[in-house]
C-alpha atoms as a PDB file:
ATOM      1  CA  UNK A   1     -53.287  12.419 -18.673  1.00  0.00           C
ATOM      2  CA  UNK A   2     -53.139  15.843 -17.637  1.00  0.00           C
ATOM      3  CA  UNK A   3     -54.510  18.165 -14.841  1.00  0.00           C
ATOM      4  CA  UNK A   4     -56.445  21.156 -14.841  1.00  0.00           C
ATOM      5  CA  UNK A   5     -57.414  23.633 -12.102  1.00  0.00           C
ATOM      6  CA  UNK A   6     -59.704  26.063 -12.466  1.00  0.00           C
ATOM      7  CA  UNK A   7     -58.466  28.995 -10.800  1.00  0.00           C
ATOM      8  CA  UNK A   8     -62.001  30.756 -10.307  1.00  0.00           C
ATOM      9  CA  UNK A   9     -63.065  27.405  -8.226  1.00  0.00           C
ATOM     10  CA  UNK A  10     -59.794  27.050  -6.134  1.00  0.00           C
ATOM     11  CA  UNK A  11     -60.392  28.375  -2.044  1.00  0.00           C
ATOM     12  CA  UNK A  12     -56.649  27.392  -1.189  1.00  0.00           C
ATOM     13  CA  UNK A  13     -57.451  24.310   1.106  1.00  0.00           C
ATOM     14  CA  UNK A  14     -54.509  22.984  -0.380  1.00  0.00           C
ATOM     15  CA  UNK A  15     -55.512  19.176   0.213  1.00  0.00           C
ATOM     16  CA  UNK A  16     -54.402  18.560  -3.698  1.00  0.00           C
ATOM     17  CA  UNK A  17     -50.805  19.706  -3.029  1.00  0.00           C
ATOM     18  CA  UNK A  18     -50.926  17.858   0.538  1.00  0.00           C
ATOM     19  CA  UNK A  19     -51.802  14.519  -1.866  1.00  0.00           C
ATOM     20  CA  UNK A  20     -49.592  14.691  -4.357  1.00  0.00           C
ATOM     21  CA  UNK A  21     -47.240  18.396  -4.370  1.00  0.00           C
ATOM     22  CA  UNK A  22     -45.616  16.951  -7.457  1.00  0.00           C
ATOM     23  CA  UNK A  23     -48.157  17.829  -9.531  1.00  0.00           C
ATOM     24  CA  UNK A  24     -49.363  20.907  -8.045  1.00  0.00           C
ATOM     25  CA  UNK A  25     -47.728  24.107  -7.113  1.00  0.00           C
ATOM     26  CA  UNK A  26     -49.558  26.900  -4.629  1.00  0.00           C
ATOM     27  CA  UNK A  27     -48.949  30.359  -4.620  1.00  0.00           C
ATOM     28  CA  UNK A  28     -48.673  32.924  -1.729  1.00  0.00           C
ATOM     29  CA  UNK A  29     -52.354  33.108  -1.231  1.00  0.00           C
ATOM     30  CA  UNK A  30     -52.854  29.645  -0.816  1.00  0.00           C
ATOM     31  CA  UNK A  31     -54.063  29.128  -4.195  1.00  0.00           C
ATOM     32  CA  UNK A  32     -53.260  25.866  -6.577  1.00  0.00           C
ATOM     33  CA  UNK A  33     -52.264  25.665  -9.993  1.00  0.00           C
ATOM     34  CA  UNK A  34     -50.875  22.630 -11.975  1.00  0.00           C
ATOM     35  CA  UNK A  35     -47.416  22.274 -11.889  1.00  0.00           C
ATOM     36  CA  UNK A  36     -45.377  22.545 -14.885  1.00  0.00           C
ATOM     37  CA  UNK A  37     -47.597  21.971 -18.134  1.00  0.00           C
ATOM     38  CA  UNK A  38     -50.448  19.244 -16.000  1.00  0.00           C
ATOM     39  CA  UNK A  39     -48.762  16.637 -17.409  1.00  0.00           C
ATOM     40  CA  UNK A  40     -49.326  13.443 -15.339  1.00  0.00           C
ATOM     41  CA  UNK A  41     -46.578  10.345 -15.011  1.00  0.00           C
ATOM     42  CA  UNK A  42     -48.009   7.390 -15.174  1.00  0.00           C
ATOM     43  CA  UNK A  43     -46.857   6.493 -11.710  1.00  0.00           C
ATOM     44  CA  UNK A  44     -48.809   9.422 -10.436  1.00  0.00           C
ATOM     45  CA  UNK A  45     -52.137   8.684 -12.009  1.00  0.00           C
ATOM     46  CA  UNK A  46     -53.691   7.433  -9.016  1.00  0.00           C
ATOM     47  CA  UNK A  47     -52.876  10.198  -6.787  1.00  0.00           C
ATOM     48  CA  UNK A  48     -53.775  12.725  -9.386  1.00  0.00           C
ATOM     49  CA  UNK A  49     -57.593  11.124  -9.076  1.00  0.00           C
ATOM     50  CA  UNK A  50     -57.042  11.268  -5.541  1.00  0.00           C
ATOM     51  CA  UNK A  51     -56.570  15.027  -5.664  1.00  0.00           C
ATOM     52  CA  UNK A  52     -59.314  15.583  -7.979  1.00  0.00           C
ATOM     53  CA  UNK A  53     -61.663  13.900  -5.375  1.00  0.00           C
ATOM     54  CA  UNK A  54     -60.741  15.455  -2.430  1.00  0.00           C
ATOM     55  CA  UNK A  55     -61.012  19.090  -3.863  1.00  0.00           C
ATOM     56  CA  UNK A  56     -64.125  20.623  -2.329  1.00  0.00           C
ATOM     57  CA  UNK A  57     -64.766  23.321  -4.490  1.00  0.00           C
ATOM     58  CA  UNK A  58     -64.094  20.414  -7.622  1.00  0.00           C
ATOM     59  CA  UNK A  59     -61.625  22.995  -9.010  1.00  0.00           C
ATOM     60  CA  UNK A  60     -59.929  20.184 -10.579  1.00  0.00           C
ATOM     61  CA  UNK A  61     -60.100  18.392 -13.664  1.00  0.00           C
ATOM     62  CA  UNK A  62     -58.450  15.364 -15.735  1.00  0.00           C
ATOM     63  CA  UNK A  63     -58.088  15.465 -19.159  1.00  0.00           C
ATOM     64  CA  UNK A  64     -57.080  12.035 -20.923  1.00  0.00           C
ATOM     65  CA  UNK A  65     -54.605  13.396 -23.791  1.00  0.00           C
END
């Protein structure tokens, strides 16, 4: 599994790296981008979901490699 966010969607509310900040990473503007290269542990699955439904803007995305 790996995550995607599309940086054109993203506002900054942030609620993906306030879920799960191992798998994201914000910059100085607030903004959220996948951490690393997306790639989800297996423990983490859940959460990532979690993240993916509590974006507003659905700037996120899961991608089942």
């Amino acid at each position: 599994m790996r995550i995607h966010v599309d940086s054109d969607k993203c506002e900054g509310h942030n609620r993906c790296y306030s879920i799960v900040p191992e798998l994201f990473d914000v910059d100085d503007y607030g903004y959220a981008t996948a951490a690393g290269d997306g790639v989800v542990p297996k423990e983490l699955e859940d959460k990532a979901r979690l993240a993916v439904d509590n974006c507003p803007e659905y700037a996120i995305t899961i991608s089942e490699d």
